[in-house]
N, C-alpha and C. Protein backbone atom coordinates (compact mmCIF):
# COMPACT_ATOMS: atom_id res chain seq x y z
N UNK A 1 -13.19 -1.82 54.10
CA UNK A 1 -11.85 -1.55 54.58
C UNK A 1 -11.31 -0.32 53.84
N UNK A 2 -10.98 0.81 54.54
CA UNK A 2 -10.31 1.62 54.19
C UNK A 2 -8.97 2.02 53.05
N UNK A 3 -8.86 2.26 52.20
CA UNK A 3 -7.49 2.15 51.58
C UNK A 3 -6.50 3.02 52.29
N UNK A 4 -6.79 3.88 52.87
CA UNK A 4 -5.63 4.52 53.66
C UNK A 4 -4.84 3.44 55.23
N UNK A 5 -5.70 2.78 55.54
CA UNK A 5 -5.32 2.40 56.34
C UNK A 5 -5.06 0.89 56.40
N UNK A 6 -5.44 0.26 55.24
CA UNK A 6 -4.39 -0.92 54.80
C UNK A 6 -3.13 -0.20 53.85
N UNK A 7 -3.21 0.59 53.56
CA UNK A 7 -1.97 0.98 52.71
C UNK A 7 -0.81 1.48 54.04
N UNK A 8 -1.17 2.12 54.95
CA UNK A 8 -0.26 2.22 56.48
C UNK A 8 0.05 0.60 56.98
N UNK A 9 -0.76 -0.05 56.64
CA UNK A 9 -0.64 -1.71 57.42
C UNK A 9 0.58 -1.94 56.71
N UNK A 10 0.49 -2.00 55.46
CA UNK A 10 1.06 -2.90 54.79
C UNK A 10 2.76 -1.92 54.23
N UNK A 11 2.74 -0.48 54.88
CA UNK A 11 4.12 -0.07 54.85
C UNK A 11 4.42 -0.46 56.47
N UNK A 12 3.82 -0.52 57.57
CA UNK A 12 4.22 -0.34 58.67
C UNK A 12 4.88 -2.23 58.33
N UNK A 13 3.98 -3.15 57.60
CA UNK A 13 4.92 -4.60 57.64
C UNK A 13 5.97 -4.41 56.75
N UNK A 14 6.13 -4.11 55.55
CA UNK A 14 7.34 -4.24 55.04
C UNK A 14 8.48 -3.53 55.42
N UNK A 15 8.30 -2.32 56.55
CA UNK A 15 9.33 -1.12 57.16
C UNK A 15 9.62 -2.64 58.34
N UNK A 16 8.80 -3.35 58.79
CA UNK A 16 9.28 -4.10 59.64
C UNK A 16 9.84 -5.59 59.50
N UNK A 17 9.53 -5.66 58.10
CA UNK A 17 10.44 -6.99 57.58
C UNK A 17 11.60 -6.57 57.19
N UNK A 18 11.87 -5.47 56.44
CA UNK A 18 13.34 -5.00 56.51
C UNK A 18 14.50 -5.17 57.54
N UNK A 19 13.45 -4.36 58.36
CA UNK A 19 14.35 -4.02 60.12
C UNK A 19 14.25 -5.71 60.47
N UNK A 20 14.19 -6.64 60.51
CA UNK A 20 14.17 -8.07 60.79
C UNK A 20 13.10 -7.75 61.95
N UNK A 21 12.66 -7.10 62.31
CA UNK A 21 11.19 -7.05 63.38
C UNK A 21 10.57 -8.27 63.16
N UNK A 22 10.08 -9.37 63.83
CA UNK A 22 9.75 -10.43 63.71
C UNK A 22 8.41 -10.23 64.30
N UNK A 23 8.51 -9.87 65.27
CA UNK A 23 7.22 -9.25 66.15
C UNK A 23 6.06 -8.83 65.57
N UNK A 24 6.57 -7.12 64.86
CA UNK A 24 5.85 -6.40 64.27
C UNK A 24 5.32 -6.85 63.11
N UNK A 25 6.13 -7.40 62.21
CA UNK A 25 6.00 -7.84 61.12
C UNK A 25 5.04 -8.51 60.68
N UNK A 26 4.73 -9.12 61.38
CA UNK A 26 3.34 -10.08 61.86
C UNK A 26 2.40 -10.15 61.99
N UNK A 27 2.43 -8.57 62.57
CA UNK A 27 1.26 -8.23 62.99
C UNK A 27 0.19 -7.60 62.65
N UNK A 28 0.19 -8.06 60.85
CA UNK A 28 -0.68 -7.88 60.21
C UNK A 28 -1.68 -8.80 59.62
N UNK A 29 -1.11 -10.07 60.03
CA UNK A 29 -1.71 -11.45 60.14
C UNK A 29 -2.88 -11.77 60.93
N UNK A 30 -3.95 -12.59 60.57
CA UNK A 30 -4.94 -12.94 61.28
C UNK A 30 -4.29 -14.42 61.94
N UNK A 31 -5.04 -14.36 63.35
CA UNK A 31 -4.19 -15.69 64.06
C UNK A 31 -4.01 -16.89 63.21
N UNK A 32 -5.50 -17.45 62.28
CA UNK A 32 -5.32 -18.27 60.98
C UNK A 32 -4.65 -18.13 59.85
N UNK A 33 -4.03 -16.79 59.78
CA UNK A 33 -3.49 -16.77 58.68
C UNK A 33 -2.89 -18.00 57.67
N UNK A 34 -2.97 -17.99 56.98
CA UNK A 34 -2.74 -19.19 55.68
C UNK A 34 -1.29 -17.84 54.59
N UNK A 35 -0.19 -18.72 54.51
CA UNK A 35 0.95 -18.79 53.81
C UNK A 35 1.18 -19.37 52.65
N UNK A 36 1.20 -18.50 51.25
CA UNK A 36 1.32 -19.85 50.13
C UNK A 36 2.98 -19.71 49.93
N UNK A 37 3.64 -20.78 49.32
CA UNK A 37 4.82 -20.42 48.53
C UNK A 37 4.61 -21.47 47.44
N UNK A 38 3.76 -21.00 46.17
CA UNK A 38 3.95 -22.25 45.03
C UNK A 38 4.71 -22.49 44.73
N UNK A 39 6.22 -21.88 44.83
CA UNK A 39 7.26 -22.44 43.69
C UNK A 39 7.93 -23.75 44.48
N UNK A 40 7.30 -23.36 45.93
CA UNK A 40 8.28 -24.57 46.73
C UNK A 40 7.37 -25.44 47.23
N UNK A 41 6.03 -25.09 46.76
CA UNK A 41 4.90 -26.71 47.46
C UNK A 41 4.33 -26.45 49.11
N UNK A 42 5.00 -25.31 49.35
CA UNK A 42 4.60 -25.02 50.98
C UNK A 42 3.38 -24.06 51.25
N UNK A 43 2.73 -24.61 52.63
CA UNK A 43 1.64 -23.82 52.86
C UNK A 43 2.14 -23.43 54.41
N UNK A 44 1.95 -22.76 55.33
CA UNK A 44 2.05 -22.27 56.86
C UNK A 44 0.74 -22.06 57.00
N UNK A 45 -0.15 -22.26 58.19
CA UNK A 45 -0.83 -22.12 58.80
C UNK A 45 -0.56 -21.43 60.07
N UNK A 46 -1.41 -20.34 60.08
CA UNK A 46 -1.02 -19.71 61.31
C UNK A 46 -0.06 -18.99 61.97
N UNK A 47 -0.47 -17.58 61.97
CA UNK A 47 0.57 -16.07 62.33
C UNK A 47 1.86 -17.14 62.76
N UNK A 48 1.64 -17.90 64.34
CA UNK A 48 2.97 -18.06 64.94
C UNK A 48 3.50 -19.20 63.96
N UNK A 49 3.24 -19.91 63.14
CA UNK A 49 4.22 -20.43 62.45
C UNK A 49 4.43 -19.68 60.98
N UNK A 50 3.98 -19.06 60.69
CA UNK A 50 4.25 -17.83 59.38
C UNK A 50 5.77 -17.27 60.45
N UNK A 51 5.21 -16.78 61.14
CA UNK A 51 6.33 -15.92 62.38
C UNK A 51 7.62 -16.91 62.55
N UNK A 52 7.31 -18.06 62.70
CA UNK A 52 8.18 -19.10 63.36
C UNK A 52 9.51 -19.23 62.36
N UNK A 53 8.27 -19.59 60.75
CA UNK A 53 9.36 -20.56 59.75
C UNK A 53 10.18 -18.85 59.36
N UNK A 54 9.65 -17.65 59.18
CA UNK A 54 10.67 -16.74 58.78
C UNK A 54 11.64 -16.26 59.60
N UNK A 55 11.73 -16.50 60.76
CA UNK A 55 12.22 -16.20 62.10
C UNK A 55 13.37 -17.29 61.84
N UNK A 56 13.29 -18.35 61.46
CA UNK A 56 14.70 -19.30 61.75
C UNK A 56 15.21 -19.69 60.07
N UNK A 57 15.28 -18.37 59.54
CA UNK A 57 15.83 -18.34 58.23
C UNK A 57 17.21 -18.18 58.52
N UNK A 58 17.98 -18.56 58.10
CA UNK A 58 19.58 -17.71 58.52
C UNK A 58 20.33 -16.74 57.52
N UNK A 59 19.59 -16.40 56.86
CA UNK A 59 19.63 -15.34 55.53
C UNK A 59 19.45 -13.69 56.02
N UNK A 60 20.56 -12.92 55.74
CA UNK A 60 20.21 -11.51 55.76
C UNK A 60 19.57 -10.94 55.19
N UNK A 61 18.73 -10.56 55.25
CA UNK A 61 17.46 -10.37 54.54
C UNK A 61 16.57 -8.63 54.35
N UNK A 62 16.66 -8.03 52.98
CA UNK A 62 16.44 -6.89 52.46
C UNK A 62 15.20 -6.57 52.02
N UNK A 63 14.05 -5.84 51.90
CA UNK A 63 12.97 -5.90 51.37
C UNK A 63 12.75 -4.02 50.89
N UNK A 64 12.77 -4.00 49.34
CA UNK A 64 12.52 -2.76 48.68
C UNK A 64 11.16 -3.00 47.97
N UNK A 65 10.35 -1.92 48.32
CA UNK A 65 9.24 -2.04 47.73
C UNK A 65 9.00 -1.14 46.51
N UNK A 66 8.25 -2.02 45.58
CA UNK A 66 8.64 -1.12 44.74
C UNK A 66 7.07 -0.21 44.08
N UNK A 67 6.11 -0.99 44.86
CA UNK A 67 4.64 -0.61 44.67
C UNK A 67 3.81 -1.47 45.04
N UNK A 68 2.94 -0.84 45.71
CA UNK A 68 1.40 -1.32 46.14
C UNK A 68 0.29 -1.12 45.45
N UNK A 69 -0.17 -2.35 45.39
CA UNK A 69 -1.52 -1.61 44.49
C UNK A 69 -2.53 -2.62 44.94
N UNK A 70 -3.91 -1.97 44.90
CA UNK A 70 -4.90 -3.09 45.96
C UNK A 70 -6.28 -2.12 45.98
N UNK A 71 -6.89 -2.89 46.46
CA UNK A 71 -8.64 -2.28 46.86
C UNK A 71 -9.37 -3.34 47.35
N UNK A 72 -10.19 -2.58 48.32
CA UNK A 72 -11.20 -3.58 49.09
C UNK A 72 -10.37 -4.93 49.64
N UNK A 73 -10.52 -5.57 49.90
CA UNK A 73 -9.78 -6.74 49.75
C UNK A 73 -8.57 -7.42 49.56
N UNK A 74 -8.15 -6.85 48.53
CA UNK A 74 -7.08 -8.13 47.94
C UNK A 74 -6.15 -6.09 47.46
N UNK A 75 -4.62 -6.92 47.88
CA UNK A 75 -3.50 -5.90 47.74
C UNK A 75 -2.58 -6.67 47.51
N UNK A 76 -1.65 -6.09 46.25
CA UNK A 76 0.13 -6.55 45.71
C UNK A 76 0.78 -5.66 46.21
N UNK A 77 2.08 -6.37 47.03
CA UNK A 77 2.98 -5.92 46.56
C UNK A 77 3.45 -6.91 45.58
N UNK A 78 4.72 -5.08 45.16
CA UNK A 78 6.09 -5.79 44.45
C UNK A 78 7.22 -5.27 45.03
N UNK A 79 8.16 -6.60 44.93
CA UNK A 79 9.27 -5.75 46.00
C UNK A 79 10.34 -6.72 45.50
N UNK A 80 11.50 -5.66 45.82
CA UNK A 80 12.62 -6.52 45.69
C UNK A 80 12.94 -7.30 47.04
N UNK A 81 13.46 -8.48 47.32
CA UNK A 81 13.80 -9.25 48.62
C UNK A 81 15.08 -9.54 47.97
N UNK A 82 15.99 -9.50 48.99
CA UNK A 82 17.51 -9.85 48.79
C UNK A 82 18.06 -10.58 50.19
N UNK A 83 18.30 -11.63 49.93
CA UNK A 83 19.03 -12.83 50.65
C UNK A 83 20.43 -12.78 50.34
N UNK A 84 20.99 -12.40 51.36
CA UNK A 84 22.47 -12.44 51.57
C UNK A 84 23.28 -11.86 50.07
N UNK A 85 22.04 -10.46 49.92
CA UNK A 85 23.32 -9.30 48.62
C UNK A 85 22.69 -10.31 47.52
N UNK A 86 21.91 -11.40 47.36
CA UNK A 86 21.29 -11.66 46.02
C UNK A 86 19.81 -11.60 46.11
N UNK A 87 19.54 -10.46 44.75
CA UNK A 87 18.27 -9.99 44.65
C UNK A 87 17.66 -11.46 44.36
N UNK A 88 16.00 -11.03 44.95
CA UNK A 88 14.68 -11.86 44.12
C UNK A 88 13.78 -10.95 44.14
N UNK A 89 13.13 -11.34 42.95
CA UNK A 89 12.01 -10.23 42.48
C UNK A 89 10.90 -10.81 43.20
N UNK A 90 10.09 -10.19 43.85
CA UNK A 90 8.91 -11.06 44.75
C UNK A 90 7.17 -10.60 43.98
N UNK A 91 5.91 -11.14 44.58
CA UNK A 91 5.03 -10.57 44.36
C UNK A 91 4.44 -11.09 45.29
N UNK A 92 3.97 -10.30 46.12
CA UNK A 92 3.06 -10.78 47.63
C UNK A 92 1.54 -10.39 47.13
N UNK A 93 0.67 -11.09 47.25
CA UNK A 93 -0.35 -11.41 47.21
C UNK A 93 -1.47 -11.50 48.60
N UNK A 94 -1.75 -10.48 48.84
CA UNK A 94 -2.77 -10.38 50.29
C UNK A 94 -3.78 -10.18 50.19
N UNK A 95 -4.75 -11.30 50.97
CA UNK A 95 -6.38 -10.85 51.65
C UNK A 95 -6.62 -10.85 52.39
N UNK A 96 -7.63 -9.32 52.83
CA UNK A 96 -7.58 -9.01 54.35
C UNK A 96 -9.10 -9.41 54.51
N UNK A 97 -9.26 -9.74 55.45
CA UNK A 97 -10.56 -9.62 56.74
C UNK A 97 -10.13 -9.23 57.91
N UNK A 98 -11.24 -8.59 57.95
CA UNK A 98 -11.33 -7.21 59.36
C UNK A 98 -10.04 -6.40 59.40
N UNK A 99 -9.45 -6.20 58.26
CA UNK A 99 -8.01 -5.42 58.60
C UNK A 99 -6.88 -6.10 58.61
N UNK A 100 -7.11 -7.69 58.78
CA UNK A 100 -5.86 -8.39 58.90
C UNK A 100 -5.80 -9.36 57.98
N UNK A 101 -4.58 -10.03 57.29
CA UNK A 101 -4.23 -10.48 56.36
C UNK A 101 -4.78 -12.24 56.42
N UNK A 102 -5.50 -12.90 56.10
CA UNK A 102 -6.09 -14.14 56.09
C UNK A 102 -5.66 -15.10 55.41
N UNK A 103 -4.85 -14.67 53.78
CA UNK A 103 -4.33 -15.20 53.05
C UNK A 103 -3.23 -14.54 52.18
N UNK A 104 -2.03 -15.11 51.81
CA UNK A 104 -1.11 -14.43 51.57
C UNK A 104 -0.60 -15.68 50.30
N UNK A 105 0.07 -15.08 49.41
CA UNK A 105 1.01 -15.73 48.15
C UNK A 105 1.64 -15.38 47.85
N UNK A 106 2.98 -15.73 48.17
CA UNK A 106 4.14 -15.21 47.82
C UNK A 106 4.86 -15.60 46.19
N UNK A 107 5.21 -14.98 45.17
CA UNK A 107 6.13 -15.83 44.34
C UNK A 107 7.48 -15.42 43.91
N UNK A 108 8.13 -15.85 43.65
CA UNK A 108 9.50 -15.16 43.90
C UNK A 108 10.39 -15.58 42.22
N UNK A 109 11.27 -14.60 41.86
CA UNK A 109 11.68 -14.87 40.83
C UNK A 109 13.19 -14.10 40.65
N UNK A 110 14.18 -15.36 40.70
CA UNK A 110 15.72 -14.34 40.63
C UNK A 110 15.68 -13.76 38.94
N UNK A 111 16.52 -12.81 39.17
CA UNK A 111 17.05 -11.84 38.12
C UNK A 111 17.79 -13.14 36.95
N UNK A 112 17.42 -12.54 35.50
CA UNK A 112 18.22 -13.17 34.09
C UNK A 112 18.47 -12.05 33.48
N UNK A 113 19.66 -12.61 32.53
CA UNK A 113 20.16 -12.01 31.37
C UNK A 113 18.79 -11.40 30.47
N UNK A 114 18.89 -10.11 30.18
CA UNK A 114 17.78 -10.23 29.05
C UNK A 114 18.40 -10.88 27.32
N UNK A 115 17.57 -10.94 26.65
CA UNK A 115 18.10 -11.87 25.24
C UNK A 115 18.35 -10.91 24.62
N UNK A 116 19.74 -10.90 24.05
CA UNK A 116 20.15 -10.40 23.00
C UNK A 116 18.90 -9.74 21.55
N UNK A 117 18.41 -10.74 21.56
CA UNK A 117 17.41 -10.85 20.13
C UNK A 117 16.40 -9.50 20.32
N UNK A 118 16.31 -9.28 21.84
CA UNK A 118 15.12 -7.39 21.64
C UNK A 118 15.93 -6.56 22.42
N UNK A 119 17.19 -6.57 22.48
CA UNK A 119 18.14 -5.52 22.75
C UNK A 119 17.64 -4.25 22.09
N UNK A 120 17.54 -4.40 20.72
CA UNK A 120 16.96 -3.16 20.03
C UNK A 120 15.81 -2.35 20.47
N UNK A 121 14.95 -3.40 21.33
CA UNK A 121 13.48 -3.32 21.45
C UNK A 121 13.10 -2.62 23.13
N UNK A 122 14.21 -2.45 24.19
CA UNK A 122 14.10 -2.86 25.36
C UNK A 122 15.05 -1.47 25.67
N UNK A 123 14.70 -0.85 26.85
CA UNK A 123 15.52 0.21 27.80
C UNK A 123 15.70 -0.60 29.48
N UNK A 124 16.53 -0.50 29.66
CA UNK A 124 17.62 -0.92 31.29
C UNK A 124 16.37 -0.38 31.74
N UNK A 125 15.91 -1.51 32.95
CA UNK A 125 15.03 -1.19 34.48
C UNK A 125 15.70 -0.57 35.66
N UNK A 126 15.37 -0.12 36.23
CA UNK A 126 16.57 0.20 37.01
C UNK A 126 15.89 0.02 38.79
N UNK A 127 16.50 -0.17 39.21
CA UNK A 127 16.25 -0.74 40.46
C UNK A 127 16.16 0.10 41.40
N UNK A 128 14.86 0.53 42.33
CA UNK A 128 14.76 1.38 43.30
C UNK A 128 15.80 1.20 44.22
């Protein structure tokens, strides 16, 4: 598999999860596609219910990417996702066959205070 042309896949899906494209978005999925979400115990089976369960979210929904990185096989993103003006830090986890995504892991993590105690130690991130 090409890196130029999973690296187009995988901006043409997140340009289309932004835009709420439900369609497009998708359509980087193999019809089996497999969905993880560990933090919540859930698995999806299958593009049209991957398609289905994000489709009847009722959340406004933002996606900034903040880097791809990947070869052969297996590609991260990292991206910011924001539900209704509150950030989550995400990390998508993809494996492709034949070009299309077979397995996916999502994990998601809201924003904290950093600790006082390495204030000294630490410079502000700043958010694409």
């Amino acid at each position: 598999m090409e890196e130029q042309s999973v690296r187009k896949a995988l901006d043409h899906h997140w340009k289309a999860s932004d835009a709420s494209d439900f369609v497009v978005e998708h359509e980087i999925y193999d019809e089996d596609a497999i969905l993880d979400y560990p933090q919540s115990g859930e698995r999806i089976r299958g593009r049209s219910n991957i398609l289905s369960s994000r489709a009847a979210q009722p959340n406004t929904k933002r996606f900034i990417v903040r880097r791809v990185i990947g070869d052969g096989n297996l590609w991260v993103t990292e991206l910011i996702l924001t539900y209704d003006g509150i950030p989550s830090y995400v990390v998508s986890i993809m494996e492709f066959r034949r070009e299309l995504v077979v397995h996916e892991t999502q994990y998601f993590s809201d924003g904290f205070e950093p600790s006082p105690s390495r204030a000294h130690l630490v410079e502000k991130l700043l958010a694409d």
